[in-house]
C-alpha atoms as a PDB file:
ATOM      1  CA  UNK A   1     -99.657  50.538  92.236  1.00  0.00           C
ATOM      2  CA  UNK A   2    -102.836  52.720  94.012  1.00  0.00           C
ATOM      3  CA  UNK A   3    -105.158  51.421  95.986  1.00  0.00           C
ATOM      4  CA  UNK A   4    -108.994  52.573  95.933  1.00  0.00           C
ATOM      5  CA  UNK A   5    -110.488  53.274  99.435  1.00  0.00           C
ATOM      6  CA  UNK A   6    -111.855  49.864  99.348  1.00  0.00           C
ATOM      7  CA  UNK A   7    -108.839  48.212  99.166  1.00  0.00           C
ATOM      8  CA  UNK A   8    -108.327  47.028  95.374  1.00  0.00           C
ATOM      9  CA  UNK A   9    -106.073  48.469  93.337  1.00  0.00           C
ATOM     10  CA  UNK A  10    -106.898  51.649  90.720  1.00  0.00           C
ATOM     11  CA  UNK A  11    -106.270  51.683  87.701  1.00  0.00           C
ATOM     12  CA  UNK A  12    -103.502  54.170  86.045  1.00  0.00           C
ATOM     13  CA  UNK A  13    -105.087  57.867  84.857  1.00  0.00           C
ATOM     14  CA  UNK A  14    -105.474  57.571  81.665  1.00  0.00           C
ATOM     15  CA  UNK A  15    -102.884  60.460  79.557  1.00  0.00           C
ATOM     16  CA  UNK A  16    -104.021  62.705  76.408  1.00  0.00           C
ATOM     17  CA  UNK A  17    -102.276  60.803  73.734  1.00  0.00           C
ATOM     18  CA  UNK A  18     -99.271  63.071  72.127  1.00  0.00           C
ATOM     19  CA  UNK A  19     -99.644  65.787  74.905  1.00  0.00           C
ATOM     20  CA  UNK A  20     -95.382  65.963  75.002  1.00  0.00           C
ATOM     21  CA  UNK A  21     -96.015  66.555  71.350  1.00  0.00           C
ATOM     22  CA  UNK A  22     -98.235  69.356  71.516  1.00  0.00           C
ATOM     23  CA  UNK A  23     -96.443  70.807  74.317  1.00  0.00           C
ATOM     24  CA  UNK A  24     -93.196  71.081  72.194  1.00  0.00           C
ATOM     25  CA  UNK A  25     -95.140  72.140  68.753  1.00  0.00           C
ATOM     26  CA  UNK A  26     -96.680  74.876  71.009  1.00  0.00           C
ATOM     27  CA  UNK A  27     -93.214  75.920  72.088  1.00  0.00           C
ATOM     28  CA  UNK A  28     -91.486  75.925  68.500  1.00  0.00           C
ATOM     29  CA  UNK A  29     -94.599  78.271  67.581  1.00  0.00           C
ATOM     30  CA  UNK A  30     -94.596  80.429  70.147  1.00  0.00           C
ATOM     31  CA  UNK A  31     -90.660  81.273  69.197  1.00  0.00           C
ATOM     32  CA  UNK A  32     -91.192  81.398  65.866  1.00  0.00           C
ATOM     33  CA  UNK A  33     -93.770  83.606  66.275  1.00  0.00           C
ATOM     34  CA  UNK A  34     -91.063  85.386  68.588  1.00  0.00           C
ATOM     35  CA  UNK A  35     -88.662  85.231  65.528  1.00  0.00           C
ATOM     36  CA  UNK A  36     -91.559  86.830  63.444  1.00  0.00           C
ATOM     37  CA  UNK A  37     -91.692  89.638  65.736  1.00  0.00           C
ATOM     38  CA  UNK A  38     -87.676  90.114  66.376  1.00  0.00           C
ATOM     39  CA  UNK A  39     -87.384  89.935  62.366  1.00  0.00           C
ATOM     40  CA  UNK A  40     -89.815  92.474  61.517  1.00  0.00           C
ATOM     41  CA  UNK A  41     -88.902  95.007  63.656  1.00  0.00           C
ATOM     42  CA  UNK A  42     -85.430  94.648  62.753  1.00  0.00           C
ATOM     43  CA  UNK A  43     -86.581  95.052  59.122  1.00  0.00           C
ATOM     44  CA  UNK A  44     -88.506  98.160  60.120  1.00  0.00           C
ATOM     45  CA  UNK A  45     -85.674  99.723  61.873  1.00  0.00           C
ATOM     46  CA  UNK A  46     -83.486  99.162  58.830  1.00  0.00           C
ATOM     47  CA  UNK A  47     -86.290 101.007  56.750  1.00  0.00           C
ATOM     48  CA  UNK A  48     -86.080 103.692  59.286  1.00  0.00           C
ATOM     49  CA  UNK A  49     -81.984 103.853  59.578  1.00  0.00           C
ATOM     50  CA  UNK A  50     -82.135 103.623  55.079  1.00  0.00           C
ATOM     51  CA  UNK A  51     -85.118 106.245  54.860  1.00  0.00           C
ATOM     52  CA  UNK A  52     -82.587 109.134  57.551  1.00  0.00           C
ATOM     53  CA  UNK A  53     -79.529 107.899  55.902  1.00  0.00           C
ATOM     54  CA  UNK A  54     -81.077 108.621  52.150  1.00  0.00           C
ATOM     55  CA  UNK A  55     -82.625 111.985  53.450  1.00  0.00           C
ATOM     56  CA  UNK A  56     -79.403 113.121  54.942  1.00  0.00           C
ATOM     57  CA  UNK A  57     -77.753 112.321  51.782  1.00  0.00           C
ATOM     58  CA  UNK A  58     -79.781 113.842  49.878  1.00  0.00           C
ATOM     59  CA  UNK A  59     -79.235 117.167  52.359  1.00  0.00           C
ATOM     60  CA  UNK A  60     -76.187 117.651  51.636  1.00  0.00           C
ATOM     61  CA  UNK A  61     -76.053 116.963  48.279  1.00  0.00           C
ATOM     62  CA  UNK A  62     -78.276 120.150  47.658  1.00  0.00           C
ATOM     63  CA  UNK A  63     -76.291 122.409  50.192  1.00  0.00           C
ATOM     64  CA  UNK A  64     -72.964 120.821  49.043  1.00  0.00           C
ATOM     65  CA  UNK A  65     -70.739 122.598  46.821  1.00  0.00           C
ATOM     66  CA  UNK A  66     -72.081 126.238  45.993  1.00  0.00           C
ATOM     67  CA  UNK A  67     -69.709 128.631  44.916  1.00  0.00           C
ATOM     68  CA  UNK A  68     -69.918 131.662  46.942  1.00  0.00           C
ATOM     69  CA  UNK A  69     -68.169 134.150  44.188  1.00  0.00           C
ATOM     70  CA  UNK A  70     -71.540 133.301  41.853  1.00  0.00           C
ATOM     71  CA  UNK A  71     -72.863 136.363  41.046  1.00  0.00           C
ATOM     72  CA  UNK A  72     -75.731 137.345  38.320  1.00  0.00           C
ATOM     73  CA  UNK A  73     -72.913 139.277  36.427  1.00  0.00           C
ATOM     74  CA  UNK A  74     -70.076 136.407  36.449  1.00  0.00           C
ATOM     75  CA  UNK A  75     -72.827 133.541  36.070  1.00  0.00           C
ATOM     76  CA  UNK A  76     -74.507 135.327  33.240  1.00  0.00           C
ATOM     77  CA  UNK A  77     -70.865 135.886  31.406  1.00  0.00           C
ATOM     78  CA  UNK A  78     -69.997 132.539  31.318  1.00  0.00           C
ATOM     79  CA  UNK A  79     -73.575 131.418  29.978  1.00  0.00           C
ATOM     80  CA  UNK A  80     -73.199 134.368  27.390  1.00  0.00           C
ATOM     81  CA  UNK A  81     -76.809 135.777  28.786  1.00  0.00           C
ATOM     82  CA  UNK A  82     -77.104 139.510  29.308  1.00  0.00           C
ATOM     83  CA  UNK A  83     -80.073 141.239  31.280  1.00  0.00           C
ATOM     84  CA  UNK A  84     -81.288 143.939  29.803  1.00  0.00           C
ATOM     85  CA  UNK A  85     -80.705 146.854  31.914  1.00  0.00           C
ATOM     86  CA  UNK A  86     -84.305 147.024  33.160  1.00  0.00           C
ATOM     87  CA  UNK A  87     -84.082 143.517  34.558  1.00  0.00           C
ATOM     88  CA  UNK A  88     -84.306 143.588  38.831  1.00  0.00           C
ATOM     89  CA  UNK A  89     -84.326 140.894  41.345  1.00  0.00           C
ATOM     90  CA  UNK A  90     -81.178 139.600  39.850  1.00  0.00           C
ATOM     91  CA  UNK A  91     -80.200 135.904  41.141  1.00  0.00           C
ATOM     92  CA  UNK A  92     -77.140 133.807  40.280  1.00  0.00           C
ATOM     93  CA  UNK A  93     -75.934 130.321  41.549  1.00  0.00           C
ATOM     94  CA  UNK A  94     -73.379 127.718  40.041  1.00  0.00           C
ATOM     95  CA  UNK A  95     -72.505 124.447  41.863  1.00  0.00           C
ATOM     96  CA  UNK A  96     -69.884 122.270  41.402  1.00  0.00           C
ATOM     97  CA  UNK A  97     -69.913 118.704  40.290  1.00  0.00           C
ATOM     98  CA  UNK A  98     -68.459 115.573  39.477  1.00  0.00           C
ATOM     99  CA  UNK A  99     -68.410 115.358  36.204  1.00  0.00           C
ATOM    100  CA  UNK A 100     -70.887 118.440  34.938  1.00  0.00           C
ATOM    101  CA  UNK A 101     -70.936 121.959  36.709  1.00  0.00           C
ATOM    102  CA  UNK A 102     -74.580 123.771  36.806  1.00  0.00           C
ATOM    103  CA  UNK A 103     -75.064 127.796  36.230  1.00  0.00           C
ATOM    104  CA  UNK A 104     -78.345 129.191  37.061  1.00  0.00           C
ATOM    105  CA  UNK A 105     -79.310 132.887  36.648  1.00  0.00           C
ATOM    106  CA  UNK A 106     -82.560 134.319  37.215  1.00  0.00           C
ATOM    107  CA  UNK A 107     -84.066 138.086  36.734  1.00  0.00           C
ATOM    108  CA  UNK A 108     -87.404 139.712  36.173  1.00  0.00           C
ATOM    109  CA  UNK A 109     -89.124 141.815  33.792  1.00  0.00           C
ATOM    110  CA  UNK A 110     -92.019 143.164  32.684  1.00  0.00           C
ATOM    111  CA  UNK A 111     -93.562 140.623  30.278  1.00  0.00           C
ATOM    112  CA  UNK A 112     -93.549 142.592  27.169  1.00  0.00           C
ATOM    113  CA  UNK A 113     -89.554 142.975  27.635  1.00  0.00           C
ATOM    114  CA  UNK A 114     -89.475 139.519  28.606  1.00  0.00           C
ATOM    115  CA  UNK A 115     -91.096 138.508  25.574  1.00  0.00           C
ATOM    116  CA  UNK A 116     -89.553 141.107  23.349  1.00  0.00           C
ATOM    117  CA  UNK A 117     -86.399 139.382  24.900  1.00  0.00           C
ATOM    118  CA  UNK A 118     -86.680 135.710  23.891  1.00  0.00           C
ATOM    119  CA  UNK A 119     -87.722 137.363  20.594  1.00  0.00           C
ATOM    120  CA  UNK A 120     -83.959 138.063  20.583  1.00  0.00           C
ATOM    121  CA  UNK A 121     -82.535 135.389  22.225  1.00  0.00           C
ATOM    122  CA  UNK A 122     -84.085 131.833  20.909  1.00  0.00           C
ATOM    123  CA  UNK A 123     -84.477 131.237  16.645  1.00  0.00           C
ATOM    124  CA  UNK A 124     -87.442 129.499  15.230  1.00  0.00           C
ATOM    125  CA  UNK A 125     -91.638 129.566  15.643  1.00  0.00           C
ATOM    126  CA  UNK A 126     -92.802 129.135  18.073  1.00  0.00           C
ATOM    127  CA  UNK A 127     -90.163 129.999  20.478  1.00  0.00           C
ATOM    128  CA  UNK A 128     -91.620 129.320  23.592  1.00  0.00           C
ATOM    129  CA  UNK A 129     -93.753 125.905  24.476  1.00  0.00           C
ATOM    130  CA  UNK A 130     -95.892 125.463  27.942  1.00  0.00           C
ATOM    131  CA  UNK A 131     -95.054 123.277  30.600  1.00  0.00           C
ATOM    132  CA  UNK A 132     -97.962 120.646  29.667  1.00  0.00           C
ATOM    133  CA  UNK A 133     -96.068 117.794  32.043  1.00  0.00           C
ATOM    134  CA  UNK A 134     -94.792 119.337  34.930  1.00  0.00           C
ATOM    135  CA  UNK A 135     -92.904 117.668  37.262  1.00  0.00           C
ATOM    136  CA  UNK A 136     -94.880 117.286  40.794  1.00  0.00           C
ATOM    137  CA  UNK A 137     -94.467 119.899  43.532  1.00  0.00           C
ATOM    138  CA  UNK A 138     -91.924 118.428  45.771  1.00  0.00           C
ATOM    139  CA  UNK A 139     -89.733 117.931  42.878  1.00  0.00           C
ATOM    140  CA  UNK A 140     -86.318 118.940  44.664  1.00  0.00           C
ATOM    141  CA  UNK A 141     -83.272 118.492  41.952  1.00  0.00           C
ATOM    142  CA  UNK A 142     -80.086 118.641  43.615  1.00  0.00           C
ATOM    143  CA  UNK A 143     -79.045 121.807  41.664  1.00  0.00           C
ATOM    144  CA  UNK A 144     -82.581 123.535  41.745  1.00  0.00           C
ATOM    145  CA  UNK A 145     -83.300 127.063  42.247  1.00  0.00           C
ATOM    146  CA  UNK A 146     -84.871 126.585  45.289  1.00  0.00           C
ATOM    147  CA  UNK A 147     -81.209 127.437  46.273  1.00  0.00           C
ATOM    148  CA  UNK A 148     -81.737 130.877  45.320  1.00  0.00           C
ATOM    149  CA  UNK A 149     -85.232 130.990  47.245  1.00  0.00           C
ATOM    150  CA  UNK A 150     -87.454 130.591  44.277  1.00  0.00           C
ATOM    151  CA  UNK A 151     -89.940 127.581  43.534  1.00  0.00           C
ATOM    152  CA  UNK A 152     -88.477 125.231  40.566  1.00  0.00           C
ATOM    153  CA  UNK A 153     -89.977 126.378  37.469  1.00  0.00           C
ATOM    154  CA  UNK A 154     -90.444 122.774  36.021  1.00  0.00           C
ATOM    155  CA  UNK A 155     -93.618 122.223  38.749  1.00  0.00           C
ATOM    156  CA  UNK A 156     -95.486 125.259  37.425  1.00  0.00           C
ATOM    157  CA  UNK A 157     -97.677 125.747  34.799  1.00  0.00           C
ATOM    158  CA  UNK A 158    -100.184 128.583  34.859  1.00  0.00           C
ATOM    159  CA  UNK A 159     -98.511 131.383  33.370  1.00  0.00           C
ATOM    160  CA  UNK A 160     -95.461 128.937  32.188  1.00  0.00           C
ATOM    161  CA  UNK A 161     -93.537 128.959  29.139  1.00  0.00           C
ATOM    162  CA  UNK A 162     -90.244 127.154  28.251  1.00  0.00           C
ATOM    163  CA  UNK A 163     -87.585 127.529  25.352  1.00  0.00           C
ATOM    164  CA  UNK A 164     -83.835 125.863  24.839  1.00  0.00           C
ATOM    165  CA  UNK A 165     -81.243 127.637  23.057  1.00  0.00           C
ATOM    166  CA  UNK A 166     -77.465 126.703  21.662  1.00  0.00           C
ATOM    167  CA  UNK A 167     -74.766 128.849  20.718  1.00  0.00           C
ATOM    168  CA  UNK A 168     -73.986 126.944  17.894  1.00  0.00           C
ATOM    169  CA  UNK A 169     -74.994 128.760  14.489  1.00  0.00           C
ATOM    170  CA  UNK A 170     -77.114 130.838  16.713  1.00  0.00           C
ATOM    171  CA  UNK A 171     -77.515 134.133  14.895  1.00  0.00           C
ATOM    172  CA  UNK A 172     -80.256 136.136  16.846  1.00  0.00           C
ATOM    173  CA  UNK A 173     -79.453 139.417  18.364  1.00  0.00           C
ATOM    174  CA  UNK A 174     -79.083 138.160  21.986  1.00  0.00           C
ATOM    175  CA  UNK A 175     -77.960 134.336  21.092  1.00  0.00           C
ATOM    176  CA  UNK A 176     -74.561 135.787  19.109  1.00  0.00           C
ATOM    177  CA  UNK A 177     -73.271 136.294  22.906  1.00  0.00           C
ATOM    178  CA  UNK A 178     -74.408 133.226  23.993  1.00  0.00           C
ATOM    179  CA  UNK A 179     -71.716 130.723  25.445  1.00  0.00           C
ATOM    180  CA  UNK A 180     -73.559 127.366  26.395  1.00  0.00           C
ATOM    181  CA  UNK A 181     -76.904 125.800  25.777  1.00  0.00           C
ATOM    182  CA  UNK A 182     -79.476 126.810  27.964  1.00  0.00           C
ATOM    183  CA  UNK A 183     -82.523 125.894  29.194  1.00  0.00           C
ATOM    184  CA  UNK A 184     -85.194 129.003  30.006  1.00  0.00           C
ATOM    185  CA  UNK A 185     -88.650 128.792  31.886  1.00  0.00           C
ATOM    186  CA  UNK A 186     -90.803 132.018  31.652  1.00  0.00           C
ATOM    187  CA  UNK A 187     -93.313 132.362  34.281  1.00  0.00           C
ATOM    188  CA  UNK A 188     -95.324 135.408  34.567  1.00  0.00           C
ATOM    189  CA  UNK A 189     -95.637 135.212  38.471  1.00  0.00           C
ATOM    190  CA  UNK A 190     -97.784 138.446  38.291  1.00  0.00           C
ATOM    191  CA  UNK A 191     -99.874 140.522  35.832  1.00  0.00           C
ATOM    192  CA  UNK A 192     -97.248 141.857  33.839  1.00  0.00           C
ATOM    193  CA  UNK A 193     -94.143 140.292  35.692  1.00  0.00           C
ATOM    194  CA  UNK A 194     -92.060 137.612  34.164  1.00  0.00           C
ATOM    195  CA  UNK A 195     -89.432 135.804  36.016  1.00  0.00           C
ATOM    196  CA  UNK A 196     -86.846 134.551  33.540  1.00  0.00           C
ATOM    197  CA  UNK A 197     -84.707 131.349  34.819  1.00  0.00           C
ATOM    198  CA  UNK A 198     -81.716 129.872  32.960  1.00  0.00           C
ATOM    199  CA  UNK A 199     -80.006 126.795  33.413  1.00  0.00           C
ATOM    200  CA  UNK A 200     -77.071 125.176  31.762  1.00  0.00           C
ATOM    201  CA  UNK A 201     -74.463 122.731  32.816  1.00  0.00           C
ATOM    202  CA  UNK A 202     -70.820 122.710  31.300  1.00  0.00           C
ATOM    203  CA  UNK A 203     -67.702 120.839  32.052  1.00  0.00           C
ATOM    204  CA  UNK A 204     -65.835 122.114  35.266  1.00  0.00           C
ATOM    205  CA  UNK A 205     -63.412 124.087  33.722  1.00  0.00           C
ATOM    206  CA  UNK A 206     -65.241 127.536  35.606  1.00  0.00           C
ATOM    207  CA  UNK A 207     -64.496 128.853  38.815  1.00  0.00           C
ATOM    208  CA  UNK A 208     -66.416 131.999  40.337  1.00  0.00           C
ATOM    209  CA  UNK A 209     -64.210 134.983  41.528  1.00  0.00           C
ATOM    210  CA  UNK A 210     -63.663 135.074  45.684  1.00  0.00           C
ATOM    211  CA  UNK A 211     -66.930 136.541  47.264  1.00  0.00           C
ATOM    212  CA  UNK A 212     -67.559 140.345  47.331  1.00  0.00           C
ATOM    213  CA  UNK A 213     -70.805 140.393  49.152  1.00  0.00           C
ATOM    214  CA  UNK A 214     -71.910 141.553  45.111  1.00  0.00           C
ATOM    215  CA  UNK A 215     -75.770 140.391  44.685  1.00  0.00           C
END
């Protein structure tokens, strides 16, 4: 027991009632809040890690599996599509896939031969339709022709028109030759230039002839 100066005993110091107990509740909340922190930068890691991992998949995806041998003259036999003569900047790429196998061919012309062309090429009025719900500019399909250095025609629409055609009963001048359905986009990138693009995809029975260096 403590004495006072004087002699007589003091009395104990009085103690904050439950201060062990808010001593330990601080502690669990401080690691909590520790736990907080360690758990949601661990989650935002793993959104990192997912977000590189989904990019790079998605990398080589488009790069993967590009025949080399695809030129405009091989691609556009097997879709049964044949430039005119007059057509120029003459693109071709097929990739490979799982299940379905993609052609695309691409040339130019100037718009009253393009349009004289689908004339002969796709049955029915009115052969051509705009792009009234384009997809939105960094639309990237894996099989796009943004391979073959052009913008995908499905994000345009000024100066956008688009048609599908099927061999089957097709009885036009141009669609007698043709050997798969196909999906076209028209885009007159200039006054009086029309890109035509075809797509199609087909079972995997196709393969491109070794690579000539032929554009």
């Amino acid at each position: 027991m403590n004495e006072s100066p004087s002699g007589s005993p003091s009395a104990p110091r009085p103690r904050a009632p439950g201060g062990r107990r808010w001593t330990l509740r601080r502690h669990v909340l401080t690691w909590l809040g520790v736990l907080c922190l360690i758990g949601a930068l661990g989650i935002g890691a793993l959104s990192l890690v997912f977000e590189w991992a989904g990019s790079e998949i998605d990398a080589q995806e488009k790069n993967c599996c590009w025949e080399e041998g695809a030129t405009p003259a091989w691609v556009g036999e097997e879709l049964g599509v044949r430039p005119p003569e007059a057509a120029t900047d003459r693109r071709a790429g097929y990739k490979a896939g799982q299940r379905l196998d993609t052609g695309l061919l691409v040339f130019t012309l100037p718009t009253r031969d393009a349009t004289g062309y689908v004339d002969r090429l796709v049955e029915g009025s009115p052969k051509t339709f705009p792009n009234d719900r384009p997809q939105k500019k960094d639309y990237s399909p894996a099989d796009g022709f943004a391979h073959l250095g052009l913008p995908e025609p499905e994000t345009l629409t000024e100066g956008m028109r688009t048609a599908r055609a099927c061999p089957d009963g097709l009885r036009t001048p141009e669609g007698k030759y043709l050997q798969r359905c196909v999906t076209l986009f028209l885009h007159e990138f200039a006054p009086g230039s029309t890109r035509l693009y075809f797509r199609a995809t087909m079972e995997p029975a196709a393969t491109p002839p070794p690579a000539t260096g032929e554009k």
